[in-house]
PDB file of N, CA and C in Angstrom:
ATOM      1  N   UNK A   1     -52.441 123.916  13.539  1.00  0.00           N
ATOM      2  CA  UNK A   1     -52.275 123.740  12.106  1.00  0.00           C
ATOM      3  C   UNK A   1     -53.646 123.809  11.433  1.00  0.00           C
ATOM      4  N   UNK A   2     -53.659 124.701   9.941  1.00  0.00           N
ATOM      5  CA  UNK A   2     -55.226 124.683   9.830  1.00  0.00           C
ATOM      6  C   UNK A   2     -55.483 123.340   9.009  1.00  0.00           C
ATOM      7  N   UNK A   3     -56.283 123.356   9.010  1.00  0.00           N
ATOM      8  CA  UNK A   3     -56.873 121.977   8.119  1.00  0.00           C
ATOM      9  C   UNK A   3     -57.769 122.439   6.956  1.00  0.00           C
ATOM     10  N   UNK A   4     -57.170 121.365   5.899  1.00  0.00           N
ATOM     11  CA  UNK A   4     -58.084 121.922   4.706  1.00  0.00           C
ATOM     12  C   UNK A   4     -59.067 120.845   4.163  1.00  0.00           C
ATOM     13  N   UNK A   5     -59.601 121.347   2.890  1.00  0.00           N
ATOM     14  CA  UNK A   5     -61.303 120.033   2.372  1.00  0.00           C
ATOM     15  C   UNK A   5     -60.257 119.057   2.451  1.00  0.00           C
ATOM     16  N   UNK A   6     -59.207 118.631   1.876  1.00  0.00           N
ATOM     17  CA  UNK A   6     -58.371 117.382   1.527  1.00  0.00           C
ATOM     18  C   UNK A   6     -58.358 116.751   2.805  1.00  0.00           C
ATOM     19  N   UNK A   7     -58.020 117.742   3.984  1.00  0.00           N
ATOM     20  CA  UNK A   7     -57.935 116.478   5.319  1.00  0.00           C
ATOM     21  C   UNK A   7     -59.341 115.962   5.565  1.00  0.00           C
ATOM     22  N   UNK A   8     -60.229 116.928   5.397  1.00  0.00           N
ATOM     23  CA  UNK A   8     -61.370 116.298   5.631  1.00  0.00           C
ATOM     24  C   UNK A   8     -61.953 115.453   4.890  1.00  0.00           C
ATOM     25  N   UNK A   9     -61.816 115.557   3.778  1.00  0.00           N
ATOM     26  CA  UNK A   9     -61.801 114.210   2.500  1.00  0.00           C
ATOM     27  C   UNK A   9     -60.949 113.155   3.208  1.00  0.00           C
ATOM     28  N   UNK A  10     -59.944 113.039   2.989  1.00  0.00           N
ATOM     29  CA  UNK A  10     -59.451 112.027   3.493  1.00  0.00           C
ATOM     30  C   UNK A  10     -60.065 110.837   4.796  1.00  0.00           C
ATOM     31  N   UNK A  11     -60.281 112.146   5.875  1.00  0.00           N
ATOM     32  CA  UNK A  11     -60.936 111.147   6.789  1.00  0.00           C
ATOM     33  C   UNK A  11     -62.576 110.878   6.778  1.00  0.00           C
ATOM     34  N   UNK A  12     -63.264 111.105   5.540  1.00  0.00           N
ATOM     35  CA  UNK A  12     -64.343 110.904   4.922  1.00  0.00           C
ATOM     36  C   UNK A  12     -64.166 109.588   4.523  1.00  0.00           C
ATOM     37  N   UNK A  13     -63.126 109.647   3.602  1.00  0.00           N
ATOM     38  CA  UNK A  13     -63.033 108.569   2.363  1.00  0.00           C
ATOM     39  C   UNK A  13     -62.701 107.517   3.397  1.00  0.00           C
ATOM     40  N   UNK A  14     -61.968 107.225   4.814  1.00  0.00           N
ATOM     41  CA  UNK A  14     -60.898 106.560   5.604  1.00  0.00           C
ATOM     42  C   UNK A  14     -62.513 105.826   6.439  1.00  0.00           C
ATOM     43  N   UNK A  15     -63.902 106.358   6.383  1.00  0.00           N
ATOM     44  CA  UNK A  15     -64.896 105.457   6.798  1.00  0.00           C
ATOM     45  C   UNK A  15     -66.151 104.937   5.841  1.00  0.00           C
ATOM     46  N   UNK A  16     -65.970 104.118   5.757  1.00  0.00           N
ATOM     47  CA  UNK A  16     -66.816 103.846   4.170  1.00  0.00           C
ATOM     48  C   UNK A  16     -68.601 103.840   4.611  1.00  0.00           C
ATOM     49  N   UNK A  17     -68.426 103.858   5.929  1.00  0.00           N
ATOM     50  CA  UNK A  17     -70.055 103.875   6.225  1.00  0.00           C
ATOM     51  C   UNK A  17     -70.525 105.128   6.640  1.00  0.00           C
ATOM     52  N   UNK A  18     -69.396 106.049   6.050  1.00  0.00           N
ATOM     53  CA  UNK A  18     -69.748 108.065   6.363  1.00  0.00           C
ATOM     54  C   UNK A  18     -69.127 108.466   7.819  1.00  0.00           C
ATOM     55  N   UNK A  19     -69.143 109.494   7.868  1.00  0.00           N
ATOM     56  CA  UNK A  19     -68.787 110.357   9.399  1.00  0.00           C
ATOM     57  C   UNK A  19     -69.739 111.073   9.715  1.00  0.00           C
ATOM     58  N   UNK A  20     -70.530 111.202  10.920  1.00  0.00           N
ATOM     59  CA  UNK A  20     -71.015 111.973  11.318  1.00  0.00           C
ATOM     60  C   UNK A  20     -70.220 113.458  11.294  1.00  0.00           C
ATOM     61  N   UNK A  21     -71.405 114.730  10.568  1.00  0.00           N
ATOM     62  CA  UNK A  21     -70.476 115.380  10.640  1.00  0.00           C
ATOM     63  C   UNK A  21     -70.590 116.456  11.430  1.00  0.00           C
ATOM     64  N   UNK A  22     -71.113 116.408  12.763  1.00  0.00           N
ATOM     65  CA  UNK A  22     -70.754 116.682  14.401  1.00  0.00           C
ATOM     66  C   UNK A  22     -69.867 116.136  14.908  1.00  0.00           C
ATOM     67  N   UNK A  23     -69.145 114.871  14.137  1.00  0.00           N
ATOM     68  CA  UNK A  23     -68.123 114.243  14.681  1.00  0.00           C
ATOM     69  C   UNK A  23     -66.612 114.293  14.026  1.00  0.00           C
ATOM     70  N   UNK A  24     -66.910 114.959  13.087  1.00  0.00           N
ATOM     71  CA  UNK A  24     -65.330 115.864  12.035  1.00  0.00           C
ATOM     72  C   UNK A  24     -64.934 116.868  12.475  1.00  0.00           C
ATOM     73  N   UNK A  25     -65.388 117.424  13.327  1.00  0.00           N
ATOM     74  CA  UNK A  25     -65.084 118.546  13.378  1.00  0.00           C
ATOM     75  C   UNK A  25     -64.037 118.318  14.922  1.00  0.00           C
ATOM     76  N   UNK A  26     -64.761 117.171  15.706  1.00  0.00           N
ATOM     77  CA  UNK A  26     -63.804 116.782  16.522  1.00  0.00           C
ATOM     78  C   UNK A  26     -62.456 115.914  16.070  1.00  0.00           C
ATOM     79  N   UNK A  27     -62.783 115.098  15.516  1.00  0.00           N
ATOM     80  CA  UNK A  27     -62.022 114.493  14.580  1.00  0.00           C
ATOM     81  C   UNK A  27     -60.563 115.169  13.661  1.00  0.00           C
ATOM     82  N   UNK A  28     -60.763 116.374  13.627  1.00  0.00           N
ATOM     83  CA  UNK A  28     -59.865 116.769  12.396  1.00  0.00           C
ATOM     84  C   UNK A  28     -59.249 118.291  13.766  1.00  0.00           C
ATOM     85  N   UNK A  29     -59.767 118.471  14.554  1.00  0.00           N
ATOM     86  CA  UNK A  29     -59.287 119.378  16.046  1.00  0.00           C
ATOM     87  C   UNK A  29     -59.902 120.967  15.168  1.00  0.00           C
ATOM     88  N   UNK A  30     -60.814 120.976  14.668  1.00  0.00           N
ATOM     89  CA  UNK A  30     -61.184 122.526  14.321  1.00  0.00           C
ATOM     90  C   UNK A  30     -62.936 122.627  14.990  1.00  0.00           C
ATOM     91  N   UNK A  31     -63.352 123.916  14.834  1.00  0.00           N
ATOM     92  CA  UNK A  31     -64.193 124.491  15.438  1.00  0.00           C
ATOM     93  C   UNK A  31     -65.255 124.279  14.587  1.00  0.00           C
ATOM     94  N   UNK A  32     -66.587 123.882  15.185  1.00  0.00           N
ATOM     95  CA  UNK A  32     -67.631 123.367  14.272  1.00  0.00           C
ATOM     96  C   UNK A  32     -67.934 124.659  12.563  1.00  0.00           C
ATOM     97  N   UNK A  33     -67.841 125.758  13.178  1.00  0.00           N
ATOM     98  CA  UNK A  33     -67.923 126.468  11.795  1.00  0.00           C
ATOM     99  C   UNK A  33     -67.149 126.577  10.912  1.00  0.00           C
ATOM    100  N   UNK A  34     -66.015 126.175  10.951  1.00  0.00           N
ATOM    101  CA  UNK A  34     -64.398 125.692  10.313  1.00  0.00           C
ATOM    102  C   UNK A  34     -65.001 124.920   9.403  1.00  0.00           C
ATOM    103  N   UNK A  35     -65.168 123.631  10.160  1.00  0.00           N
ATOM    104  CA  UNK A  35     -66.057 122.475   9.936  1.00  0.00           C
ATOM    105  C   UNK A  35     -66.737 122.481   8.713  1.00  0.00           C
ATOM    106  N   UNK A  36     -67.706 123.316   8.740  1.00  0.00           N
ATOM    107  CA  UNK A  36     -69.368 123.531   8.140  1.00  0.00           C
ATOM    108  C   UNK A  36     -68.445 124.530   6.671  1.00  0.00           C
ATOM    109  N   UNK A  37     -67.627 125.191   7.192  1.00  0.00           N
ATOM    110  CA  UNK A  37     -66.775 125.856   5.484  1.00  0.00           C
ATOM    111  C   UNK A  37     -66.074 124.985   4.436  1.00  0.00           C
ATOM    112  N   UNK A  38     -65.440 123.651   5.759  1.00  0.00           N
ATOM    113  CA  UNK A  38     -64.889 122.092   4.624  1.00  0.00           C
ATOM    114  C   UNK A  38     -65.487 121.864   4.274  1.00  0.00           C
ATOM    115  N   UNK A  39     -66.691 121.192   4.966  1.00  0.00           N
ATOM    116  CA  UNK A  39     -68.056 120.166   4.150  1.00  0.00           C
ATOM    117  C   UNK A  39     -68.181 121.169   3.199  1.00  0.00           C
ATOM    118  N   UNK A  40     -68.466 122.655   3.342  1.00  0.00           N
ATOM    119  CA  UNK A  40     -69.510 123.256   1.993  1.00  0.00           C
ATOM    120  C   UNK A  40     -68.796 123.302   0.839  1.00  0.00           C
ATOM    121  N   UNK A  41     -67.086 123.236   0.734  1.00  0.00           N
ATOM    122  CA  UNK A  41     -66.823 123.264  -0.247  1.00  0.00           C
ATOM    123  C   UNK A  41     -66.312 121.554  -1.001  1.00  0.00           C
ATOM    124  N   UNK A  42     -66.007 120.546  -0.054  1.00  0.00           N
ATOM    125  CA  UNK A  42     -66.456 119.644  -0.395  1.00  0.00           C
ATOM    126  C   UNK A  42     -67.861 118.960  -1.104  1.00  0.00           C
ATOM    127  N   UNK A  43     -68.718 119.551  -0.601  1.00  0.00           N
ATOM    128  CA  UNK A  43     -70.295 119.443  -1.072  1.00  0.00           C
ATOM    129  C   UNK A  43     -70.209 120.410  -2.654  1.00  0.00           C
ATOM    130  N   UNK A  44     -69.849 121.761  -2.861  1.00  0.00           N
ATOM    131  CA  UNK A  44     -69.657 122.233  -3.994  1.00  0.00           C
ATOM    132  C   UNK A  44     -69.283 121.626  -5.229  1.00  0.00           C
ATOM    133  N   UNK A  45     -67.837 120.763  -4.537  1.00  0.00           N
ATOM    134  CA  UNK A  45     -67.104 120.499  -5.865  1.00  0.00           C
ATOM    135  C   UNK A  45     -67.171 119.134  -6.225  1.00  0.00           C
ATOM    136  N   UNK A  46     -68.934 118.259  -5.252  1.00  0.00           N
ATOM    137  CA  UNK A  46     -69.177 117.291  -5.414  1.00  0.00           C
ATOM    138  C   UNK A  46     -68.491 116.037  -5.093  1.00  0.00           C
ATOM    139  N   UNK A  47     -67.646 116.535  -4.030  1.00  0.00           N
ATOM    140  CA  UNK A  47     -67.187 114.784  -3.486  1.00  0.00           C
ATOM    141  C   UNK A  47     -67.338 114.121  -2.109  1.00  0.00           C
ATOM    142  N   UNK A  48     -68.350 115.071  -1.436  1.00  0.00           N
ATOM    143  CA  UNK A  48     -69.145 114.141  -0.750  1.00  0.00           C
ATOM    144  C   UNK A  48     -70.729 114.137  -0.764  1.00  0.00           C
ATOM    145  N   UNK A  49     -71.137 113.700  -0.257  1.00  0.00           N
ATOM    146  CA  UNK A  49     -72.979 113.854   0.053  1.00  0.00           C
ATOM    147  C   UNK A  49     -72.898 113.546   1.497  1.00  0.00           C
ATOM    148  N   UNK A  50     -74.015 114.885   1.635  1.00  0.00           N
ATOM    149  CA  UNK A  50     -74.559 114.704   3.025  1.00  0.00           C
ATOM    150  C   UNK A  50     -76.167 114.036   3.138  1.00  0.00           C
ATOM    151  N   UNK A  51     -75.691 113.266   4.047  1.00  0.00           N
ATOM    152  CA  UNK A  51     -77.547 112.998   4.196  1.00  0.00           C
ATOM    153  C   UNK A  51     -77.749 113.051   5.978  1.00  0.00           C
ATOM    154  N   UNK A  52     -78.965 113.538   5.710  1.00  0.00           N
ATOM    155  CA  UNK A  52     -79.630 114.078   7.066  1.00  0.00           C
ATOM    156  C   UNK A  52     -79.637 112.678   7.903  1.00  0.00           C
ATOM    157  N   UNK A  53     -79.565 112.922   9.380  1.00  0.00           N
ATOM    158  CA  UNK A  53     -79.307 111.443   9.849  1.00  0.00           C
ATOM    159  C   UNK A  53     -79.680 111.972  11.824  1.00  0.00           C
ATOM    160  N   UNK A  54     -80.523 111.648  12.370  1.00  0.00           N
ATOM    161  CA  UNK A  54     -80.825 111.781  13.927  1.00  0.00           C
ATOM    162  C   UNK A  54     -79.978 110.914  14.539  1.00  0.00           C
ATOM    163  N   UNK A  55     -79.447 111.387  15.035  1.00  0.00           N
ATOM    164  CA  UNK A  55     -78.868 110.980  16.990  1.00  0.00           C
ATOM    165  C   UNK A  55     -79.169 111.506  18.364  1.00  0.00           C
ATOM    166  N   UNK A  56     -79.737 110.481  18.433  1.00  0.00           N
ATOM    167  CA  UNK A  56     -80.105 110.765  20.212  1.00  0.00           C
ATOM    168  C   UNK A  56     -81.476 111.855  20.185  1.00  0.00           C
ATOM    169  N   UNK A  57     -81.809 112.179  18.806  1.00  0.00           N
ATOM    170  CA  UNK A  57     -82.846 113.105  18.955  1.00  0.00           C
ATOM    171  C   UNK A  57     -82.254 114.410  17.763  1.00  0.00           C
ATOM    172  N   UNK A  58     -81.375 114.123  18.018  1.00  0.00           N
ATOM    173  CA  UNK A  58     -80.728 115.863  17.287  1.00  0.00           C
ATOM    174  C   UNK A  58     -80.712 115.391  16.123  1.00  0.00           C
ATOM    175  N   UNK A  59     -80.587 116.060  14.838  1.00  0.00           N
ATOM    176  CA  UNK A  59     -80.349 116.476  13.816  1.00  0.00           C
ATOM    177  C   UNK A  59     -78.852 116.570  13.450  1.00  0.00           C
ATOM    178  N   UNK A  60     -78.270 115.856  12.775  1.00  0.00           N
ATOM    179  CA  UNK A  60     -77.205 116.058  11.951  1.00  0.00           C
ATOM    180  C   UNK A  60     -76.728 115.617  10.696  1.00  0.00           C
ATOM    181  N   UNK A  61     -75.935 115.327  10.137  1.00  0.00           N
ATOM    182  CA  UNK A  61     -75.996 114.677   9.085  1.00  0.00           C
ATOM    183  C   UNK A  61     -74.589 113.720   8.632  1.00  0.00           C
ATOM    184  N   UNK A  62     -74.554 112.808   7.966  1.00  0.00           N
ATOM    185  CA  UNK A  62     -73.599 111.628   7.689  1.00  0.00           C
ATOM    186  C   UNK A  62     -72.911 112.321   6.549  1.00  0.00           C
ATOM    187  N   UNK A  63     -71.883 112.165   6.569  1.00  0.00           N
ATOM    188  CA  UNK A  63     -71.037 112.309   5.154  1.00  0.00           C
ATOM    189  C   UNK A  63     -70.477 111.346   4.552  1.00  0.00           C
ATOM    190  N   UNK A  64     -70.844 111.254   3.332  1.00  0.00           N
ATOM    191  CA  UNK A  64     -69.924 109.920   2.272  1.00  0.00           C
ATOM    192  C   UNK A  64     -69.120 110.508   1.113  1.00  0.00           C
ATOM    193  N   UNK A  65     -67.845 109.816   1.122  1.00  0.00           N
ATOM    194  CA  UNK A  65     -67.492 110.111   0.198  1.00  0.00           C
ATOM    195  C   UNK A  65     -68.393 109.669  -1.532  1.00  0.00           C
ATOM    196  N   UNK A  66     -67.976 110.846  -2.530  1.00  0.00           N
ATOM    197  CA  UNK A  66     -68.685 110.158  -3.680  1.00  0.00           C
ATOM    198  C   UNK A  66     -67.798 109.454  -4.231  1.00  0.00           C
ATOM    199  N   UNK A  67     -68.097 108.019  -4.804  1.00  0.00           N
ATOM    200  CA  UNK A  67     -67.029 107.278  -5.456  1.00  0.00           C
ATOM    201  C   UNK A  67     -67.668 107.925  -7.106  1.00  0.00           C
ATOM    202  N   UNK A  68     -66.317 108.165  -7.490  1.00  0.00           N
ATOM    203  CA  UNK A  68     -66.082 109.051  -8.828  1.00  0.00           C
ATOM    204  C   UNK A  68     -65.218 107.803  -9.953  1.00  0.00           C
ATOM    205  N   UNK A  69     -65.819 107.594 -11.061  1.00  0.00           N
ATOM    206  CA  UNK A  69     -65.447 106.750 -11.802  1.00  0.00           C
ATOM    207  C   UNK A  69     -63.472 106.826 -12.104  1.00  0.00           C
ATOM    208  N   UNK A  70     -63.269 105.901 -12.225  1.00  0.00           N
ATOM    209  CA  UNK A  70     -61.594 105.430 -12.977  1.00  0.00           C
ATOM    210  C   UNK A  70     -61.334 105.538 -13.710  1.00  0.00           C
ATOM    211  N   UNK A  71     -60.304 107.095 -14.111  1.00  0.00           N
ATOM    212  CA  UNK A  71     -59.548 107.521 -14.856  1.00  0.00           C
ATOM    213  C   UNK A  71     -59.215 106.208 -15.971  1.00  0.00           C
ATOM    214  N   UNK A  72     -59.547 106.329 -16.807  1.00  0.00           N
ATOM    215  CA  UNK A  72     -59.112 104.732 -17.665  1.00  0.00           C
ATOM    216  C   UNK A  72     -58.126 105.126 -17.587  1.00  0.00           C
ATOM    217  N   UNK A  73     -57.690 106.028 -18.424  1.00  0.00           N
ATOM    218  CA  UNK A  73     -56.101 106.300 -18.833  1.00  0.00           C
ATOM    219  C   UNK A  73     -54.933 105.658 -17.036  1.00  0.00           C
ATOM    220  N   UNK A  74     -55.241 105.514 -16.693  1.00  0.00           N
ATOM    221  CA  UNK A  74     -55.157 104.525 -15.504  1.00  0.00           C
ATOM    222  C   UNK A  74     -54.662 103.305 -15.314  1.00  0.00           C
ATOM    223  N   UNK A  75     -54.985 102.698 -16.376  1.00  0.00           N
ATOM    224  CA  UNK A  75     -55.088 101.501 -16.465  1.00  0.00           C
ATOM    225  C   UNK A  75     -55.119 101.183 -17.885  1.00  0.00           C
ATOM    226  N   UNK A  76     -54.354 101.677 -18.848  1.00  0.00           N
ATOM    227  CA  UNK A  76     -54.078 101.650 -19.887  1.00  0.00           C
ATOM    228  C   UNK A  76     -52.282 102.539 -20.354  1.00  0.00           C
ATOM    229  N   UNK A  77     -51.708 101.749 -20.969  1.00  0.00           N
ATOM    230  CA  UNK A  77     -50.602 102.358 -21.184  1.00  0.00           C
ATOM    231  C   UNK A  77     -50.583 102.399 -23.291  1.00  0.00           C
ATOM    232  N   UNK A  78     -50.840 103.490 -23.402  1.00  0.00           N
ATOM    233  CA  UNK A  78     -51.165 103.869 -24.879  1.00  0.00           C
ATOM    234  C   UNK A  78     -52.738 103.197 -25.148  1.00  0.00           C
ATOM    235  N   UNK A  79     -53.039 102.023 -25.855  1.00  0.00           N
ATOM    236  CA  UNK A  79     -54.075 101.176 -26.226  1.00  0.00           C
ATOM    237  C   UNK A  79     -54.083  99.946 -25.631  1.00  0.00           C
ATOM    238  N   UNK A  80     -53.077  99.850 -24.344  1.00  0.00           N
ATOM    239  CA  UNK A  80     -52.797  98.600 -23.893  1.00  0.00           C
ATOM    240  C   UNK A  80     -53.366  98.661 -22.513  1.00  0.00           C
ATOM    241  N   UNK A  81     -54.012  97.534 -22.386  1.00  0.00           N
ATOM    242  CA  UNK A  81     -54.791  97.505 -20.483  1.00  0.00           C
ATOM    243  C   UNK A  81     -53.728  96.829 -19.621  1.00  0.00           C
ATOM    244  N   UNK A  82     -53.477  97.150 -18.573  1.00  0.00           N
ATOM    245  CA  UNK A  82     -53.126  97.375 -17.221  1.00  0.00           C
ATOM    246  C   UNK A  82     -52.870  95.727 -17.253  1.00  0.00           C
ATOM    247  N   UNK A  83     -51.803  95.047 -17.172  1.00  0.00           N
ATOM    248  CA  UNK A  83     -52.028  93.076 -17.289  1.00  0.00           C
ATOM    249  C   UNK A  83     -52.011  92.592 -15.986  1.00  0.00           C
ATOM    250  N   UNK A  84     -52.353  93.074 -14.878  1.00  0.00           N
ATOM    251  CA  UNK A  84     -52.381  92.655 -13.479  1.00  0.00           C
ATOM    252  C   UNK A  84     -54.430  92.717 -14.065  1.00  0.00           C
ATOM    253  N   UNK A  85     -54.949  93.349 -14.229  1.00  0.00           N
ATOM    254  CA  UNK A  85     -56.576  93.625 -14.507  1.00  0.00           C
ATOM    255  C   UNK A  85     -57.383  91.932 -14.714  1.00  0.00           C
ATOM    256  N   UNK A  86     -56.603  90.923 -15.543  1.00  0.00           N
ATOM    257  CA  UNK A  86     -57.260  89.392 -15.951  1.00  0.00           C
ATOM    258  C   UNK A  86     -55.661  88.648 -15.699  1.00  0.00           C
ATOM    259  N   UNK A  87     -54.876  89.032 -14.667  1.00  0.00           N
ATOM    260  CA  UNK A  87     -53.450  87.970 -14.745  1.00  0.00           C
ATOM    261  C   UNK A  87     -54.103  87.479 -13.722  1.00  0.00           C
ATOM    262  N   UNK A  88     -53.986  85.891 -14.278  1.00  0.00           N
ATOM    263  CA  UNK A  88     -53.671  84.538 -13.625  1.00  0.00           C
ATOM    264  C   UNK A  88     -52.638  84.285 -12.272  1.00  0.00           C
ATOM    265  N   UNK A  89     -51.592  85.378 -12.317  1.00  0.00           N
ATOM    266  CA  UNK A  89     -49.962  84.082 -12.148  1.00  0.00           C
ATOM    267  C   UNK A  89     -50.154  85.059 -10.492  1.00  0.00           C
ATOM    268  N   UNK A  90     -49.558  84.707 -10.103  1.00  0.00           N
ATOM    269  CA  UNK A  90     -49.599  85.093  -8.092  1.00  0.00           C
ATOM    270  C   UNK A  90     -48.178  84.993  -8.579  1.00  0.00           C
ATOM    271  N   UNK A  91     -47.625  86.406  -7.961  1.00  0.00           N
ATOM    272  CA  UNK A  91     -46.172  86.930  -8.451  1.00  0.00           C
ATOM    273  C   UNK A  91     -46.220  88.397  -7.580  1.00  0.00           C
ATOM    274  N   UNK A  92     -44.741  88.348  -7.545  1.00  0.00           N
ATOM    275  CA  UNK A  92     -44.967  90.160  -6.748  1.00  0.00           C
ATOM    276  C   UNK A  92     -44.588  90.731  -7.848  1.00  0.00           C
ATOM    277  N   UNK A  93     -45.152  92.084  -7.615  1.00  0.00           N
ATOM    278  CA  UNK A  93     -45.171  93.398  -8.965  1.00  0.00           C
ATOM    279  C   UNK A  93     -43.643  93.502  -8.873  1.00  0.00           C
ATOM    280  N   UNK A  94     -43.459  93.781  -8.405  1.00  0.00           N
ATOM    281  CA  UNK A  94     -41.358  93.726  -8.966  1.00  0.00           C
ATOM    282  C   UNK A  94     -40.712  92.943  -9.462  1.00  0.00           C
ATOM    283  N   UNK A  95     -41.578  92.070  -9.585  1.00  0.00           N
ATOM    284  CA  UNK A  95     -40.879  90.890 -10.075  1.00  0.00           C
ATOM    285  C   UNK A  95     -41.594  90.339 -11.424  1.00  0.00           C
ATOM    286  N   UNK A  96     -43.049  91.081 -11.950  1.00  0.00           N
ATOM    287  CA  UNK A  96     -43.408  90.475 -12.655  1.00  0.00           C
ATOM    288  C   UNK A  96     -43.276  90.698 -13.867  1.00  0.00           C
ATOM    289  N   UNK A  97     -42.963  90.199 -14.848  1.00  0.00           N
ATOM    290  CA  UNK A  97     -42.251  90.545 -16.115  1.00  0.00           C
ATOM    291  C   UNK A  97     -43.559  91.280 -16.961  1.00  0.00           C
ATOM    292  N   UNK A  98     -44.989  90.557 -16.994  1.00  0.00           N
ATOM    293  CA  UNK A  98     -45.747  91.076 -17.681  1.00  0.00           C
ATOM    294  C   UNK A  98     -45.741  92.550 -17.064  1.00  0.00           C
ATOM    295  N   UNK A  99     -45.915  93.013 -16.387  1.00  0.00           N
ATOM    296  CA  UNK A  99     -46.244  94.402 -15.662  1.00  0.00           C
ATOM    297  C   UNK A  99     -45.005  95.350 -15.855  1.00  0.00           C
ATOM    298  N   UNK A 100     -43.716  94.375 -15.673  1.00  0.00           N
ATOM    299  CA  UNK A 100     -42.465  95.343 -16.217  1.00  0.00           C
ATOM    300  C   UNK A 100     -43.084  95.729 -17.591  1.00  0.00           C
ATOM    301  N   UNK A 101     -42.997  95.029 -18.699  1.00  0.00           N
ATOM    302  CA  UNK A 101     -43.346  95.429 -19.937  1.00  0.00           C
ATOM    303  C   UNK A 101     -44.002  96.291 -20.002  1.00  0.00           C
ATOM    304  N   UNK A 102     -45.006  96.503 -19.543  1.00  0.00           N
ATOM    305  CA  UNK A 102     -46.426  97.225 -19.411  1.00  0.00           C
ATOM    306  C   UNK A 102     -46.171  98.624 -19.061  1.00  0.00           C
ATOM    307  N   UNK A 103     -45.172  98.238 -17.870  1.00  0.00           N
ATOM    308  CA  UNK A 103     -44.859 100.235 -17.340  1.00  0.00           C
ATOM    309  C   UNK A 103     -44.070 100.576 -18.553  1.00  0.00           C
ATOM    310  N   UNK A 104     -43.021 100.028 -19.019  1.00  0.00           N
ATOM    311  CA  UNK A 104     -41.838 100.119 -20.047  1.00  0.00           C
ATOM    312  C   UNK A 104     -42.651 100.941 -21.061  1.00  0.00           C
ATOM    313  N   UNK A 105     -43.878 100.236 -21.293  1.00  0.00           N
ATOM    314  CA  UNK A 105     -45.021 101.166 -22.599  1.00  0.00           C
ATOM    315  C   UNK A 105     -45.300 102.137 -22.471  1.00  0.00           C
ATOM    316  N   UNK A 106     -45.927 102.234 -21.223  1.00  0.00           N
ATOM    317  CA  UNK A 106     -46.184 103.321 -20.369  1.00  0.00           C
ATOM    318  C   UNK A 106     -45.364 104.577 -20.805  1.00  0.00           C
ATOM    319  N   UNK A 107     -43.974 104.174 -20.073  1.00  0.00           N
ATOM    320  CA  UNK A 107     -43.281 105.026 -19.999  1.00  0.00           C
ATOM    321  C   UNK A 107     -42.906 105.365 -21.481  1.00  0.00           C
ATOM    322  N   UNK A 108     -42.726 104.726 -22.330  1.00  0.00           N
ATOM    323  CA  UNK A 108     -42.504 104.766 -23.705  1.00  0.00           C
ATOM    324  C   UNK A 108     -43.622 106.053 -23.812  1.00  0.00           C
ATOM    325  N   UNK A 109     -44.734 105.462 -23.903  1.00  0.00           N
ATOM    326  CA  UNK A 109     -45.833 106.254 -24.841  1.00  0.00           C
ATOM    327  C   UNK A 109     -46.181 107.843 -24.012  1.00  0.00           C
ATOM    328  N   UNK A 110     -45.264 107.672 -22.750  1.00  0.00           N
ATOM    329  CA  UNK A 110     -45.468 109.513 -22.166  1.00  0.00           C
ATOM    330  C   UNK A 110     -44.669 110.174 -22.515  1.00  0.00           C
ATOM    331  N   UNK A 111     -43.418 109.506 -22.799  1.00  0.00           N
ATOM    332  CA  UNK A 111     -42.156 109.994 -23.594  1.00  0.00           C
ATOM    333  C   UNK A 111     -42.355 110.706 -24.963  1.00  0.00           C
ATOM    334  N   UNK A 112     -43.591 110.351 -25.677  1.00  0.00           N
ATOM    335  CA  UNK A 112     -43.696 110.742 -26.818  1.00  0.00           C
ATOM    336  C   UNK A 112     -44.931 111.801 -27.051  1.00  0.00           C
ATOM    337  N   UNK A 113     -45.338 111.943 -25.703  1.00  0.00           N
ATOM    338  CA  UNK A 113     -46.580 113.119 -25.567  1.00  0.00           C
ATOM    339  C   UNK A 113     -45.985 114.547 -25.901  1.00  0.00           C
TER     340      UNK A 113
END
């Protein structure tokens, strides 16, 4: 199965202290130059960084994902913020009335896009 930037993103994003990336290429079952075509277009469209990094002597380099700021619109339903963001109450989301309301807006205010 081929593998694309997304799988390799994924198991980027899945180690928060980077992947060696001599070690993705085992990792994800493709051939180091496979490899080196994910990272480059990952590296292009800016969502990881490589930094140069020695093992054992050799040369390779770490990959991190870039953390990319939060869509507000996210966490806002029309002019209204997200009420789990400053709620107090320990409640499950299915059950919680403020957050029902909240999607209800939500859904209201996409309805009218």
């Amino acid at each position: 199965m081929s593998k694309s930037p997304e799988d390799a993103l994924k198991v980027i994003q899945s180690h928060a202290e980077g992947v060696l990336q001599s070690d993705l290429w085992k990792i994800l079952g493709v051939d180091s130059r496979k490899c080196s075509r994910l990272v480059k277009k990952l590296l292009d469209d800016g969502l990881v960084e490589r930094i140069e990094f020695r093992k054992d002597g050799i040369k390779t380099f770490v990959l991190k994902a870039v953390r990319c700021p939060v869509d507000p619109s996210l966490i806002l339903a029309g002019d209204e913020l997200i009420p789990c963001i400053a709620c107090d109450l320990e409640c499950k989301a299915e059950e919680c009335p403020r957050l029902l309301d909240w999607m209800y807006q939500l859904a209201i205010s996409e309805a009218e896009k």
